[in-house]
Protein backbone atom coordinates (compact mmCIF):
# COMPACT_ATOMS: atom_id res chain seq x y z
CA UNK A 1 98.08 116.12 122.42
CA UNK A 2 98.85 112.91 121.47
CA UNK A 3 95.86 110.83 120.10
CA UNK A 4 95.14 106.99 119.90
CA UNK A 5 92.67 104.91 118.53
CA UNK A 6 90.70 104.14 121.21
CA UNK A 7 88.66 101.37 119.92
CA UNK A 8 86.71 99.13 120.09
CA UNK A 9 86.68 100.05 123.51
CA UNK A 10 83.51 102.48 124.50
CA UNK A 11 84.50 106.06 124.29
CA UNK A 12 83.22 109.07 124.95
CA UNK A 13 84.38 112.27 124.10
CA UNK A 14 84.34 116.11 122.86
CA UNK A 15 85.01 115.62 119.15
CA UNK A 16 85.27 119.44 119.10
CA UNK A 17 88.30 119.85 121.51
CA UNK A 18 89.72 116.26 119.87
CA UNK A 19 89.24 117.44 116.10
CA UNK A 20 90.98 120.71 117.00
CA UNK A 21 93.57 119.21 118.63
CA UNK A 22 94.88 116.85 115.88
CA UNK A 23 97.78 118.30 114.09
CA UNK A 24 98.05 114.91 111.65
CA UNK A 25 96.78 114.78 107.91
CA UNK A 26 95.26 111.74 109.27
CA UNK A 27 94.34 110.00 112.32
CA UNK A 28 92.48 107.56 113.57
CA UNK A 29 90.97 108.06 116.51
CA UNK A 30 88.18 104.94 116.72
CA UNK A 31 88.16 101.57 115.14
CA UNK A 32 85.18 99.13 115.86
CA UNK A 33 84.28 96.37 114.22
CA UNK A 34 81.71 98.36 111.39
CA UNK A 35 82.59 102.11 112.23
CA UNK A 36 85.81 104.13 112.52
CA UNK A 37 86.23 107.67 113.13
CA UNK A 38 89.10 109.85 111.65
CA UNK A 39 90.58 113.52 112.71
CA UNK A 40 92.01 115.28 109.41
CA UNK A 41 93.83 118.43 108.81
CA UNK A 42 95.03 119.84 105.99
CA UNK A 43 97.25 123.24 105.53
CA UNK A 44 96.52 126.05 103.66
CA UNK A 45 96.16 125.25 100.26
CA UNK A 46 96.32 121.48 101.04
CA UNK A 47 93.49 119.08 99.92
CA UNK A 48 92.25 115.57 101.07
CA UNK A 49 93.09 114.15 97.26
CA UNK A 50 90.79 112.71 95.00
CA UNK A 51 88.82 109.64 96.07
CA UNK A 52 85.60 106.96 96.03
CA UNK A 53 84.46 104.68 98.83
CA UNK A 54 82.49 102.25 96.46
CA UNK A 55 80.66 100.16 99.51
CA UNK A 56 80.63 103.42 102.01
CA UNK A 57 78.98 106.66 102.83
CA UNK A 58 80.89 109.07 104.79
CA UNK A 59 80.01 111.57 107.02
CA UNK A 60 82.46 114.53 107.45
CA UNK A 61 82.17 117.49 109.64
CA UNK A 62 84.12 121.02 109.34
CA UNK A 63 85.70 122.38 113.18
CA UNK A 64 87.81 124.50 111.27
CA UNK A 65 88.36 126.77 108.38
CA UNK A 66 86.73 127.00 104.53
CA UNK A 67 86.50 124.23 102.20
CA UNK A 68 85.83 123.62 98.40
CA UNK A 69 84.42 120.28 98.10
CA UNK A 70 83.67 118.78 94.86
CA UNK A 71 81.61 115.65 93.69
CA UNK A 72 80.51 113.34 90.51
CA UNK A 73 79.91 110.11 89.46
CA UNK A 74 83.59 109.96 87.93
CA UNK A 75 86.91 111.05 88.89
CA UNK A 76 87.05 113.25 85.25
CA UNK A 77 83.35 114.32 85.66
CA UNK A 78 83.45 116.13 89.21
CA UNK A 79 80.32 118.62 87.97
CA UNK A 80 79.08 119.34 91.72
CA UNK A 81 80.93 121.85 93.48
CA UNK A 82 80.23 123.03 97.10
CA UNK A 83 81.42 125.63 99.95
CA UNK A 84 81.65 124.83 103.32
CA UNK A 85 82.98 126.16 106.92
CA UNK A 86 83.43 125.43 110.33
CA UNK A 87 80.12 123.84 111.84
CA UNK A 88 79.01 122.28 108.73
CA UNK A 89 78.61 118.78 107.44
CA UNK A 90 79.75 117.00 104.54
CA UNK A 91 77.60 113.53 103.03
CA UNK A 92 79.58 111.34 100.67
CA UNK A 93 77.51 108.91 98.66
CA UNK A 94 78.90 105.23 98.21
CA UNK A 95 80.30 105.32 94.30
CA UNK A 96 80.64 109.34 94.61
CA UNK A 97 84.23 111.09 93.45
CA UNK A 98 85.11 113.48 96.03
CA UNK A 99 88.13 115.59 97.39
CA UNK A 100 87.66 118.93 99.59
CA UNK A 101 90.24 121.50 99.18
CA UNK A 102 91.47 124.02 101.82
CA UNK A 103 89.90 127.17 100.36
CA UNK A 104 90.92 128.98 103.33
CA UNK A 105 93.39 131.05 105.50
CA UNK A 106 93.93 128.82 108.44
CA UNK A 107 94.17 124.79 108.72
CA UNK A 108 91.26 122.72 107.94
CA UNK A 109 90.07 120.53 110.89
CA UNK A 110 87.76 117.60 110.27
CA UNK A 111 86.24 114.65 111.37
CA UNK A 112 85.52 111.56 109.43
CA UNK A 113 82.92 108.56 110.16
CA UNK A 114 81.96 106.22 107.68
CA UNK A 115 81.55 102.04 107.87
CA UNK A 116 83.39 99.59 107.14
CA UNK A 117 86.82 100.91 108.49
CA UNK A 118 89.11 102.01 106.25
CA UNK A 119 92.60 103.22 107.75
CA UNK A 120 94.71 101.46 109.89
């Protein structure tokens, strides 16, 4: 399937089917104004890499596969550690470290929303 960003235009749609369906790292699939959405998977023994969002929270939920996510309040100091599968959700404080490893057998299919946009 080939996906688009389909904003800022109103959309509707079943994230399931959509997040399952990406076969990117990263995609973006809406861009408004203050919100953007973003499919992500990552192969087996893949990760998202280590991050912060200093002025964002982000919301990320699992379609697919295991995860290892870590946390802390500095890239060297990442003291929370967390599992998580398919149907769960992920919440990213603004200022938090975070990456989430593929701790599984299969691709890791996500979704990403979090405000201001950050991906083009």
């Amino acid at each position: 399937m080939d996906i688009k960003d389909n904003g800022p235009n109103p959309y509707v749609v079943d994230i399931e089917d959509l997040t399952l369906s990406n076969e990117n790292f990263r995609t973006a699939a809406w861009t408004g104004s203050y919100l953007q959405m973003t499919l992500m998977t990552i192969p087996v023994g893949g990760q998202v890499g280590l991050e912060v969002h200093e002025d964002t929270d982000q919301f990320l939920r699992l379609e697919q596969g295991k995860a290892k996510v870590v946390m802390g309040k500095t890239q060297d100091n990442l003291g929370q550690e967390f599992s998580a599968e398919d149907d769960w959700a992920i919440f990213v404080p603004a200022g938090i470290w975070h990456n989430i490893l593929n701790a599984g057998d299969e691709d890791l299919k996500m979704y990403s929303i979090y405000a201001p946009s950050h991906h083009p």
